[in-house]
N, C-alpha and C. Protein backbone atom coordinates (compact mmCIF):
# COMPACT_ATOMS: atom_id res chain seq x y z
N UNK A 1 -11.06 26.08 -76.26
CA UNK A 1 -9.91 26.66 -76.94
C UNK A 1 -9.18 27.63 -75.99
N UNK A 2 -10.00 28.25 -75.38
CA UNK A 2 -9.50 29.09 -74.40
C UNK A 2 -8.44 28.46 -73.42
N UNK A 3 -9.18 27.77 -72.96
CA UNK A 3 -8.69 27.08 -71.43
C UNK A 3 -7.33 26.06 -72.46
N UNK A 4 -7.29 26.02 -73.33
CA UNK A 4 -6.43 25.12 -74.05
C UNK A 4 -4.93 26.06 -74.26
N UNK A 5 -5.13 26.99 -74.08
CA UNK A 5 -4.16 28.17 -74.64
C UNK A 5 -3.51 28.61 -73.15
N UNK A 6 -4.43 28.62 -71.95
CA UNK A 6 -4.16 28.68 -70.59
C UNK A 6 -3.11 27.23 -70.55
N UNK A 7 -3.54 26.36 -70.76
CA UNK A 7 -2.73 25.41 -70.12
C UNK A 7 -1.47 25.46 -71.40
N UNK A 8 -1.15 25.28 -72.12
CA UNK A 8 -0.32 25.92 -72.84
C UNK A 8 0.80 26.68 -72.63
N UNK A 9 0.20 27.54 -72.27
CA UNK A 9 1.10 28.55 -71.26
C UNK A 9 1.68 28.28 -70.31
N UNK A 10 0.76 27.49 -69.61
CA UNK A 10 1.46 26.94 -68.42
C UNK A 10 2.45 26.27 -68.33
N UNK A 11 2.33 25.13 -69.36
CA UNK A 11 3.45 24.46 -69.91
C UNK A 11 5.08 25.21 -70.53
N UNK A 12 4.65 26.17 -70.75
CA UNK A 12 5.51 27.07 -71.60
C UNK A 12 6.58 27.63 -70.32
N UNK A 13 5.57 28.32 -69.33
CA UNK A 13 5.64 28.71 -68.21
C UNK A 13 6.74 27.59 -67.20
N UNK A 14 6.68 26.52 -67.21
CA UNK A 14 7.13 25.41 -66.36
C UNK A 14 8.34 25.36 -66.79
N UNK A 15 8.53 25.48 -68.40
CA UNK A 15 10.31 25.77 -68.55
C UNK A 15 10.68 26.59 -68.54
N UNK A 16 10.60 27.66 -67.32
CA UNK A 16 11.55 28.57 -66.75
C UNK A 16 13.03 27.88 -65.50
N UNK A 17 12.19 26.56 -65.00
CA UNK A 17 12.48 26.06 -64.01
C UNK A 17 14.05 25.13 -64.70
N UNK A 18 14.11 24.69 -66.22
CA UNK A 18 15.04 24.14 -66.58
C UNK A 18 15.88 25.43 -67.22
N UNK A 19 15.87 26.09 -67.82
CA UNK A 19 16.23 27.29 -67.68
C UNK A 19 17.05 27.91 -66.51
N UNK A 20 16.51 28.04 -65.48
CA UNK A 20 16.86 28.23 -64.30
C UNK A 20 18.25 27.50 -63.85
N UNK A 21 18.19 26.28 -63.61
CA UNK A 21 18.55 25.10 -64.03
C UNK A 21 20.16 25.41 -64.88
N UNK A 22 19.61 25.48 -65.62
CA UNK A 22 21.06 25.26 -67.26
C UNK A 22 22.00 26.47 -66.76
N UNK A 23 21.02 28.10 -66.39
CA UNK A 23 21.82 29.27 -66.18
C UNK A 23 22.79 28.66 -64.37
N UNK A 24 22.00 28.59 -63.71
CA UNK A 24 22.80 27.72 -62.52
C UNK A 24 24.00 27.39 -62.64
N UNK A 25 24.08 26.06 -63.84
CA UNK A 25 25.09 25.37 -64.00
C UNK A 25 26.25 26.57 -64.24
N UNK A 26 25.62 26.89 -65.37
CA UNK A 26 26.27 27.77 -66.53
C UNK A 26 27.05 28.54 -65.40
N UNK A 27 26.40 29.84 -64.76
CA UNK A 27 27.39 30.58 -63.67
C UNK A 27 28.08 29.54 -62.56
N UNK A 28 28.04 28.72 -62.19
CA UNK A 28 28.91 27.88 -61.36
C UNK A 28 30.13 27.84 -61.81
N UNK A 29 29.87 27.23 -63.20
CA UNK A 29 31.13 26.94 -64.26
C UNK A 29 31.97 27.95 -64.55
N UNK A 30 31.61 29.12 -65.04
CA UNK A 30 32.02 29.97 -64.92
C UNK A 30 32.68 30.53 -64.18
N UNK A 31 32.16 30.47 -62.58
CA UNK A 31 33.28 30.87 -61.43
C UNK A 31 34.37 30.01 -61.90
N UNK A 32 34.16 28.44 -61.50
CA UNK A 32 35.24 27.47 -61.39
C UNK A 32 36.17 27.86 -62.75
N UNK A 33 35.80 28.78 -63.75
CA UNK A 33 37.01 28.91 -64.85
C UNK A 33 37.69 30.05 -64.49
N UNK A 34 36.77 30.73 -63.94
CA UNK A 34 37.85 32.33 -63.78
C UNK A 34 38.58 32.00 -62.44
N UNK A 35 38.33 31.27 -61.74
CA UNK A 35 39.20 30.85 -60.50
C UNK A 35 40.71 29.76 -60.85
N UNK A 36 40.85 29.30 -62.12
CA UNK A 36 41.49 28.54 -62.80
C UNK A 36 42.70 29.41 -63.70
N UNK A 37 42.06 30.58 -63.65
CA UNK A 37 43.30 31.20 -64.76
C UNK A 37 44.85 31.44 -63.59
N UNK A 38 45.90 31.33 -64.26
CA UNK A 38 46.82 30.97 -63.97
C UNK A 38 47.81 31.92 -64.84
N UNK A 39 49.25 32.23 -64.09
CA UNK A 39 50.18 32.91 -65.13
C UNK A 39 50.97 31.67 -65.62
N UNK A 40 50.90 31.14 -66.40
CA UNK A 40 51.30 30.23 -67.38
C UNK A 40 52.76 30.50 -67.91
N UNK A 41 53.68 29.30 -68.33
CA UNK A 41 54.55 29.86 -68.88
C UNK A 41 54.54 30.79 -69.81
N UNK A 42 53.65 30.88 -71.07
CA UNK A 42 53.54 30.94 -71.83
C UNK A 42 52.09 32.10 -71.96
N UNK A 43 52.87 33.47 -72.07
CA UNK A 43 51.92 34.32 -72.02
C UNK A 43 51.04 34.19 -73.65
N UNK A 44 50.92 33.65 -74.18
CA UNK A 44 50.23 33.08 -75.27
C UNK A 44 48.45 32.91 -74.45
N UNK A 45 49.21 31.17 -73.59
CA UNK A 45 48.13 30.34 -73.20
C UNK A 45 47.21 31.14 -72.10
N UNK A 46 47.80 32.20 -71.68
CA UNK A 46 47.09 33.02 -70.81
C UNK A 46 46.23 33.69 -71.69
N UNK A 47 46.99 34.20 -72.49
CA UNK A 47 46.05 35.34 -72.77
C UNK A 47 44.26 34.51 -73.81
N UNK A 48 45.14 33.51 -74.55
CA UNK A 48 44.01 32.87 -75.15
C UNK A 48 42.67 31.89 -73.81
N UNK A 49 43.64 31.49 -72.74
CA UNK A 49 42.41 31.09 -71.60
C UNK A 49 41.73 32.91 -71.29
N UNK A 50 42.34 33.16 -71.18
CA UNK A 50 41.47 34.55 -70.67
C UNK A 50 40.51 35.27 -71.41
N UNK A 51 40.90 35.41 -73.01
CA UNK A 51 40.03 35.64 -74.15
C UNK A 51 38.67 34.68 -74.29
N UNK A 52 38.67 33.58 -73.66
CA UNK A 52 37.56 32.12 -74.03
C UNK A 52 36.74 32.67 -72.57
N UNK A 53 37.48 32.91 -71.38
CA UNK A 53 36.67 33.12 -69.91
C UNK A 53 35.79 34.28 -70.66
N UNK A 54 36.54 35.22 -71.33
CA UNK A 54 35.60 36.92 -71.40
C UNK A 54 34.60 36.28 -72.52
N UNK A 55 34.58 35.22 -73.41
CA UNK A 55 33.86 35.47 -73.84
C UNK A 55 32.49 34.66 -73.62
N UNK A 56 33.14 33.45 -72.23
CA UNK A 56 32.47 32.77 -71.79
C UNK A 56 31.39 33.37 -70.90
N UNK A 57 32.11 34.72 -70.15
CA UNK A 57 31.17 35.56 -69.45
C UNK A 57 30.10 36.50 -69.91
N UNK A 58 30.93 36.80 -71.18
CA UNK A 58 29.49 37.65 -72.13
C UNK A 58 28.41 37.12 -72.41
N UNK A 59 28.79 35.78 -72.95
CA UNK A 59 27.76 35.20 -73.13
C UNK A 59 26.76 34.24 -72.07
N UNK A 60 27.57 34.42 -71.19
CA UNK A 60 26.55 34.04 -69.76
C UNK A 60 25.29 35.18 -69.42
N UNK A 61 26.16 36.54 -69.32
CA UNK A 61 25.62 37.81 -69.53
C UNK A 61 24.13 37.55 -70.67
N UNK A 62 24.42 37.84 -71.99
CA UNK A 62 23.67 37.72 -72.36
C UNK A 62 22.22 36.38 -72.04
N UNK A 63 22.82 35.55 -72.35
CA UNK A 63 21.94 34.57 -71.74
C UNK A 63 20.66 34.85 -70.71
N UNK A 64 21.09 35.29 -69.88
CA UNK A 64 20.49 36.25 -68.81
C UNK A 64 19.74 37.13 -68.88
N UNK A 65 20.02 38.27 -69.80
CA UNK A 65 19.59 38.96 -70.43
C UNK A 65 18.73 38.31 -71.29
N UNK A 66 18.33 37.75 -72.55
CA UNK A 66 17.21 36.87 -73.23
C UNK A 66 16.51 36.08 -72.08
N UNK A 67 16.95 35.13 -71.23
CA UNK A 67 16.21 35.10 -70.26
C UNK A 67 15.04 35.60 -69.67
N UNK A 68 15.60 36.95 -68.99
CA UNK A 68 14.42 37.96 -68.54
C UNK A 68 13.87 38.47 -69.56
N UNK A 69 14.28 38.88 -70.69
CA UNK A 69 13.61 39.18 -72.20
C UNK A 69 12.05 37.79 -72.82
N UNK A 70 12.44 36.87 -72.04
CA UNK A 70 12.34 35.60 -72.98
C UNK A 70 11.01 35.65 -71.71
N UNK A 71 10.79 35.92 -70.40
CA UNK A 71 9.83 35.40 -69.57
C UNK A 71 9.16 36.40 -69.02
N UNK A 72 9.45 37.69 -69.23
CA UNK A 72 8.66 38.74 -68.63
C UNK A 72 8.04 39.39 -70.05
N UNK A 73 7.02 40.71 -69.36
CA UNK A 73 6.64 41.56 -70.39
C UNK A 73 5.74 41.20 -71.09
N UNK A 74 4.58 40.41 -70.72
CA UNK A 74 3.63 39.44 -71.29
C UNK A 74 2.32 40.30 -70.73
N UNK A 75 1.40 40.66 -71.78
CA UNK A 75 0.39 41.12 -71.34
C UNK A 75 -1.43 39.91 -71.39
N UNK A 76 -1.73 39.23 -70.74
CA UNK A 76 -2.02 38.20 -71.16
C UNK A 76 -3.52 38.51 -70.65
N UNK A 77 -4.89 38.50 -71.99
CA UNK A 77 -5.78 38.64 -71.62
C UNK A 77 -6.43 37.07 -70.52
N UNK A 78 -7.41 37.37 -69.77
CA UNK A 78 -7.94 36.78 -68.92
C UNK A 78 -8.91 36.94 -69.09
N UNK A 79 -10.10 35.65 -68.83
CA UNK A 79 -11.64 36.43 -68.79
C UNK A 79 -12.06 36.49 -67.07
N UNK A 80 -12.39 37.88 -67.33
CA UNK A 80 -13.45 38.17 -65.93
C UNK A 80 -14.61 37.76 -65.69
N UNK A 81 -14.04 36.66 -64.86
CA UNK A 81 -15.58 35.55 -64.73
C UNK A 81 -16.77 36.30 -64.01
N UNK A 82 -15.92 37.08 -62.75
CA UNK A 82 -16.84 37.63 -61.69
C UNK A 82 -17.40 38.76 -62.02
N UNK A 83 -16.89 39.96 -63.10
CA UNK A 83 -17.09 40.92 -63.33
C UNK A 83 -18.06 40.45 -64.38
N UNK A 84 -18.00 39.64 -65.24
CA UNK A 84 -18.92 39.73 -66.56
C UNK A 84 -20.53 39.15 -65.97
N UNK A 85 -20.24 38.35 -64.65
CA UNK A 85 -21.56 37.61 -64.05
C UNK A 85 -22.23 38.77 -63.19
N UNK A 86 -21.31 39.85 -62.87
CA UNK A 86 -22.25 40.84 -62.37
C UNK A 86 -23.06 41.65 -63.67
N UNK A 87 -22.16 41.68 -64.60
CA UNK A 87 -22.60 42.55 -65.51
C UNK A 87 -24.05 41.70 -66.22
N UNK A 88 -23.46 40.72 -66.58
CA UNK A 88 -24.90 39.91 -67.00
C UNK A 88 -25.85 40.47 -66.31
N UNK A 89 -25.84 40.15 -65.14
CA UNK A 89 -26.98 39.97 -63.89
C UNK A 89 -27.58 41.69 -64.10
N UNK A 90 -26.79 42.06 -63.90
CA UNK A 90 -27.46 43.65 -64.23
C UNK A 90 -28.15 43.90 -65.40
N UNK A 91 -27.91 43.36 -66.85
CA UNK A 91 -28.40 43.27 -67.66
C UNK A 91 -29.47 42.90 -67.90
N UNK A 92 -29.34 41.71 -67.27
CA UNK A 92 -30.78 40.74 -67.29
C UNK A 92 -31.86 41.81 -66.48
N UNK A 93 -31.68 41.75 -65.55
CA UNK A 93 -32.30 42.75 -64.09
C UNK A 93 -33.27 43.92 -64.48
N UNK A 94 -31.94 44.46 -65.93
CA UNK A 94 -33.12 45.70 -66.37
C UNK A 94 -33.45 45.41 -67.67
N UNK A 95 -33.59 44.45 -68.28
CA UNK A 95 -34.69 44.11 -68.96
C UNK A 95 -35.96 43.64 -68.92
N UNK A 96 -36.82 43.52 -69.69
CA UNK A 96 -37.61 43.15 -69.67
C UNK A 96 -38.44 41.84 -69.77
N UNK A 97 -39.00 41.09 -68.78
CA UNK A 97 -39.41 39.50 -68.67
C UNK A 97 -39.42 39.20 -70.12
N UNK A 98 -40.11 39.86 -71.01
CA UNK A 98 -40.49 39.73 -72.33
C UNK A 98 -39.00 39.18 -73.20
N UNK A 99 -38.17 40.35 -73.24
CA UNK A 99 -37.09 39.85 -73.47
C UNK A 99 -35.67 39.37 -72.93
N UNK A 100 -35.92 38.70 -71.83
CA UNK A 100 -35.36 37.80 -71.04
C UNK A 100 -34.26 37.47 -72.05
N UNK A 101 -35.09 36.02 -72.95
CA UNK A 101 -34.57 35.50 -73.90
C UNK A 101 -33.54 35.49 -74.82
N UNK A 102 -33.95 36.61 -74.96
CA UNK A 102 -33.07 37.53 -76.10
C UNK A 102 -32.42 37.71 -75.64
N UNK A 103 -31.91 38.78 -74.59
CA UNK A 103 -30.80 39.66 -73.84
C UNK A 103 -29.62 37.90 -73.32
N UNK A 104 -30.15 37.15 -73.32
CA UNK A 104 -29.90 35.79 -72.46
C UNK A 104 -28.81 35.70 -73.93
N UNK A 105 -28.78 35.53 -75.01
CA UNK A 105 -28.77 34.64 -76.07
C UNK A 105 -27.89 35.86 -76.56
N UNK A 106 -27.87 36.93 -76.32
CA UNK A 106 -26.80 38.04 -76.63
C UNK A 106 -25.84 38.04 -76.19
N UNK A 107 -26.03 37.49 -74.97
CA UNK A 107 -24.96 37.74 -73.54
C UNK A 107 -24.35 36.57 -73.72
N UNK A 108 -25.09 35.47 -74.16
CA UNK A 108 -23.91 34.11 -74.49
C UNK A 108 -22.86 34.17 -76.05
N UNK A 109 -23.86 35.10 -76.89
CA UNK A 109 -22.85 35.04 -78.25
C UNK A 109 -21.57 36.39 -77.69
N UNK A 110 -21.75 37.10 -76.46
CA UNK A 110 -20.96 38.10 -76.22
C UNK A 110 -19.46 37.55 -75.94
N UNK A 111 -20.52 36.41 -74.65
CA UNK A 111 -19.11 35.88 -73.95
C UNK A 111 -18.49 35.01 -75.27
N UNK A 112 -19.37 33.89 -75.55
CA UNK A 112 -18.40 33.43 -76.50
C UNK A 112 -17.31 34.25 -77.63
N UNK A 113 -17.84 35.53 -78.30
CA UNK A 113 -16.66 36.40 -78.50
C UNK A 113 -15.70 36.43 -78.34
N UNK A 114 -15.84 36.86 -76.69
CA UNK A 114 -14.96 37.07 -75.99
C UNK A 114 -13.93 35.86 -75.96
N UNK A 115 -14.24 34.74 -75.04
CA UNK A 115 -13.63 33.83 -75.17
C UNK A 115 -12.85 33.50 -76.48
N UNK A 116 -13.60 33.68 -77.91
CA UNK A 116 -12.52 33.32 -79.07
C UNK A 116 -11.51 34.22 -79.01
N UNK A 117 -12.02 35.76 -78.74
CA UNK A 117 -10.53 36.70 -78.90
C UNK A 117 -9.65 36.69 -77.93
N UNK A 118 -9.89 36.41 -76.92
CA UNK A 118 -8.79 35.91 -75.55
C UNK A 118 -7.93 34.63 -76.20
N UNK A 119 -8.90 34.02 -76.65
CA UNK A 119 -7.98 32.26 -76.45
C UNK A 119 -7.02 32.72 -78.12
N UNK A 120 -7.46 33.81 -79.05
CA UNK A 120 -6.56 33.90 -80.43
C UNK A 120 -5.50 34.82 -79.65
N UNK A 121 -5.56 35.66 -78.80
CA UNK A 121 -4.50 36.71 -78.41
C UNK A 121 -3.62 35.27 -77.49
N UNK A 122 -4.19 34.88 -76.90
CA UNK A 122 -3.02 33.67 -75.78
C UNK A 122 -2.67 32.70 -76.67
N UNK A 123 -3.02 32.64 -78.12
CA UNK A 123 -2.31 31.74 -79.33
C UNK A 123 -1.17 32.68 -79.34
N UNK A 124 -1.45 33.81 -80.06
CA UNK A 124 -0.30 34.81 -80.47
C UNK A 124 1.05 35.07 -79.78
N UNK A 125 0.25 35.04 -78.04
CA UNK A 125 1.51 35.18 -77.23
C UNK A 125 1.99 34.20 -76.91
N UNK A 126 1.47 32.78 -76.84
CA UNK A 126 2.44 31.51 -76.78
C UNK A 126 3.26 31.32 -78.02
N UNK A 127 2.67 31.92 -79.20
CA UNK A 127 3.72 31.30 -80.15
C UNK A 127 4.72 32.31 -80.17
N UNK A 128 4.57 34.00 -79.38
CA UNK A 128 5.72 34.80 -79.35
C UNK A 128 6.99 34.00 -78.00
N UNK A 129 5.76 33.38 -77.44
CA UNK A 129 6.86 33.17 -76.11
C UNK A 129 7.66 31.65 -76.53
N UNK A 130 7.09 31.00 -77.37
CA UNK A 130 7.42 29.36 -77.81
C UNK A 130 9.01 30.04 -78.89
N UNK A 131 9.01 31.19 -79.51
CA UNK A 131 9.95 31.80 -80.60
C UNK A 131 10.77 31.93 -79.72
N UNK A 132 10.61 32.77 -78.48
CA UNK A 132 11.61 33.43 -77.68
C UNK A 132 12.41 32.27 -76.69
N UNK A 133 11.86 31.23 -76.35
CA UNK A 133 12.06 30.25 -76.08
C UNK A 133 13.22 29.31 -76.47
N UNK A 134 12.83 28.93 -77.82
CA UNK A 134 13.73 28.75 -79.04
C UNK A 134 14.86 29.51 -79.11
N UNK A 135 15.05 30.77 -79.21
CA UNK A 135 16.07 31.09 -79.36
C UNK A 135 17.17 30.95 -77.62
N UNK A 136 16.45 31.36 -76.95
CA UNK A 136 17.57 30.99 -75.15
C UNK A 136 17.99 29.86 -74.93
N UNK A 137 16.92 28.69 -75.51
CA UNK A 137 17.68 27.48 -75.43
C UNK A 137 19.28 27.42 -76.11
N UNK A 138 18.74 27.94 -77.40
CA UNK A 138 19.98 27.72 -78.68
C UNK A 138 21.03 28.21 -78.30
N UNK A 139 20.57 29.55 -77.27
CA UNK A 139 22.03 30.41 -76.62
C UNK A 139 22.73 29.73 -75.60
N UNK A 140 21.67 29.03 -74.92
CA UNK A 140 22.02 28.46 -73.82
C UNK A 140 23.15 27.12 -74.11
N UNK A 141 22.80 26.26 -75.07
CA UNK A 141 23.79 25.47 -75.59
C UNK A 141 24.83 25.66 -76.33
N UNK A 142 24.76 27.01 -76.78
CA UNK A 142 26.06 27.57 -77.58
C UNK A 142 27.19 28.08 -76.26
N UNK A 143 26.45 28.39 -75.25
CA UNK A 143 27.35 28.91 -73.96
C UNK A 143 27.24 27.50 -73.20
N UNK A 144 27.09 26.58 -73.35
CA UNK A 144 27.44 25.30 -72.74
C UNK A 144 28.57 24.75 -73.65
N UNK A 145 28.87 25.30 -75.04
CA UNK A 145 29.61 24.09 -75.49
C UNK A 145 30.91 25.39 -75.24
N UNK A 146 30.97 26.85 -75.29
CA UNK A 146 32.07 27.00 -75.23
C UNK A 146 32.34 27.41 -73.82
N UNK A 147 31.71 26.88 -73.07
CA UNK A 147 32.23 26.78 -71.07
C UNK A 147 32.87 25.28 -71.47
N UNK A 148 32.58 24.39 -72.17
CA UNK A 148 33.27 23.34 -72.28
C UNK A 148 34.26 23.55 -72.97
N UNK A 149 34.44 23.80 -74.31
CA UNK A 149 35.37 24.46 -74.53
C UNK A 149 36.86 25.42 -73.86
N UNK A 150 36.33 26.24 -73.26
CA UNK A 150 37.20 26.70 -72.24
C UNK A 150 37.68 25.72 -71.19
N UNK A 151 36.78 25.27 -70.49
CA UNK A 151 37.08 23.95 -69.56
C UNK A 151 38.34 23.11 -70.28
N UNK A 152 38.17 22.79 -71.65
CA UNK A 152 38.99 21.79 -72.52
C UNK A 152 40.23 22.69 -72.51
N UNK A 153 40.31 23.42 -73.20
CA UNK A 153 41.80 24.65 -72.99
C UNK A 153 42.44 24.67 -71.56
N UNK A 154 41.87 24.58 -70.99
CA UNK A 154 42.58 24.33 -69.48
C UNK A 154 42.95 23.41 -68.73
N UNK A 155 42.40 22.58 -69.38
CA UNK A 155 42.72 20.84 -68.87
C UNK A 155 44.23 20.98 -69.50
N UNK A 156 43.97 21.56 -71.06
CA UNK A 156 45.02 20.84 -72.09
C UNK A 156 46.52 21.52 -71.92
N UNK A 157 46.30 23.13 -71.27
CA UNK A 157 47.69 24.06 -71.08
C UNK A 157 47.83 23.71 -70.12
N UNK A 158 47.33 23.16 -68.54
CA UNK A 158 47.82 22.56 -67.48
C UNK A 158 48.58 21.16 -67.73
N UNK A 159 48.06 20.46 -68.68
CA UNK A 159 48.59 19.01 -68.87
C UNK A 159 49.81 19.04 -69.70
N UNK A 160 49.70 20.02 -70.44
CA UNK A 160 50.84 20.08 -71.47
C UNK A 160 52.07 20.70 -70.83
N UNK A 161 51.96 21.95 -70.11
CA UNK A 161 52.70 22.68 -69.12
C UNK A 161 53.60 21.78 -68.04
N UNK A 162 52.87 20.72 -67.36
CA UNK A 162 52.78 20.00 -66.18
C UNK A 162 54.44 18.90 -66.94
N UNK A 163 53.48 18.77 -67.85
CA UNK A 163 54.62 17.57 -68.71
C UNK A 163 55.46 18.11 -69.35
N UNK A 164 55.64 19.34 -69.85
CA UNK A 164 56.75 19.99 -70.03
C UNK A 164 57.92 19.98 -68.98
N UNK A 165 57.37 20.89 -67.78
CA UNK A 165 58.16 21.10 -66.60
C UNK A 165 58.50 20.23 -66.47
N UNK A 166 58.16 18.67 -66.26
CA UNK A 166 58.96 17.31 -65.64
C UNK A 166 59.85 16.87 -66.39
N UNK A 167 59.50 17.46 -68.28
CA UNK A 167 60.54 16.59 -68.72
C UNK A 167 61.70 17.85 -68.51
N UNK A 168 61.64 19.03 -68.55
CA UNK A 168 62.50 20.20 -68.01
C UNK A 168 63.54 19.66 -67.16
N UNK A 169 62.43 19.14 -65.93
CA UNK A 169 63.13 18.71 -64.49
C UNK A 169 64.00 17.40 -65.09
N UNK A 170 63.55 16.35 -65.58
CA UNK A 170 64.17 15.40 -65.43
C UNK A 170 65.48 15.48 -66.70
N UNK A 171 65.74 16.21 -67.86
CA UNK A 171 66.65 16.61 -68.42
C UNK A 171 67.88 17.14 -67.73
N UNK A 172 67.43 18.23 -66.69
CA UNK A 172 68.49 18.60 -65.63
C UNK A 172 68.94 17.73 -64.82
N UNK A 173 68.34 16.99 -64.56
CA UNK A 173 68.88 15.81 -63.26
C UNK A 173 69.62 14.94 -64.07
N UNK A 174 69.47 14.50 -65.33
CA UNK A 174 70.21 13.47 -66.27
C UNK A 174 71.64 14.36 -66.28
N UNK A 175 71.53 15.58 -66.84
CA UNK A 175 72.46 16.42 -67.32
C UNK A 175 73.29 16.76 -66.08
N UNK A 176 72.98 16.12 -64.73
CA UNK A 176 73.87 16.43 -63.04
C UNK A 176 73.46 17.25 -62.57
N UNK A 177 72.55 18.65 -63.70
CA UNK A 177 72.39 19.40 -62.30
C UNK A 177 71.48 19.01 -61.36
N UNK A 178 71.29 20.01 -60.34
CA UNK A 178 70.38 20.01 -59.20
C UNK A 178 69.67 21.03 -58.70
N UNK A 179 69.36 22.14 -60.05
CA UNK A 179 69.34 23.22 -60.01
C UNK A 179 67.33 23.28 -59.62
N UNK A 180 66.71 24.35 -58.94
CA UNK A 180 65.19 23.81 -59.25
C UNK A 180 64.89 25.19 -60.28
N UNK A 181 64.31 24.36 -61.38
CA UNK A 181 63.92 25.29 -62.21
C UNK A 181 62.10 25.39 -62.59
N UNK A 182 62.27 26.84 -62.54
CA UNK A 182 60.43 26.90 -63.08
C UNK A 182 60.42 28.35 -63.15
């Protein structure tokens, strides 16, 4: 049970690396949006791309924050293999041949103890760290859909803008002038 709760962990432990991973993306994206803002015709579309970047960055921020919340700060019992085999040994040492036996049969219901309350405390903290887990993912995809989101707003005021201006341009050229307007 013990060693079951170790590997457990470990597992638990291994998705830091996709994590890692998702936040990566996540700040990449992020540059590539705040490098994208633009003075727009339309101080509207600015200000609403700029409102989606700040809030795209908070919540990168945070993310980050649960992150290190989500993987540190773990106090995780261990059994002391080497320390408890000296201690045995000393035990045994000053007892008596007579009760060998006994002291033998104490020292195994000790460790086993032990072992159950280690392997129930590394239950407790995998299922605190499996909760905390749960929730960074959930953040993590809520700040993936509105970096997409934002991404989408900027495709759509560049495309809309772009096709504005041409039909702008090409109204003037019908109409004779030759004026360049923007």
């Amino acid at each position: 049970m013990y060693y079951k709760e170790i590997e457990f962990n470990d597992r638990l432990n291994n998705k830091i690396t996709t994590c890692i991973t998702f936040l990566t993306v996540l700040g990449s994206a992020l540059i590539y949006l705040w490098t994208q803002i633009k003075d727009y015709n339309s101080c509207w579309y600015t200000c609403i791309y700029f409102i989606f970047c700040i809030l795209n960055t908070v919540m990168f921020i945070v993310c980050i924050f649960m992150f290190f919340k989500t993987y540190s700060g773990y106090d995780r019992p261990t059994f002391p293999i080497k320390a408890i085999a000296i201690q045995n040994t000393n035990v045994l040492n000053s007892v008596k041949p007579e009760q060998r036996e006994q002291a033998n049969k104490l020292l195994e219901q000790k460790m086993a103890e032990r072992f159950i309350n280690d392997a129930i405390k590394n239950r407790e903290l995998n299922v605190i760290k499996n909760k905390k887990h749960y929730y960074l993912i959930r953040l993590i995809m809520a700040t993936f859909l509105i970096t997409f989101i934002t991404f989408a707003i900027n495709v759509s005021i560049n495309y809309y803008e772009s096709k504005h201006v041409q039909e702008s341009i090409q109204q003037i050229h019908i109409q004779g002038g030759e004026i360049n307007v923007r």
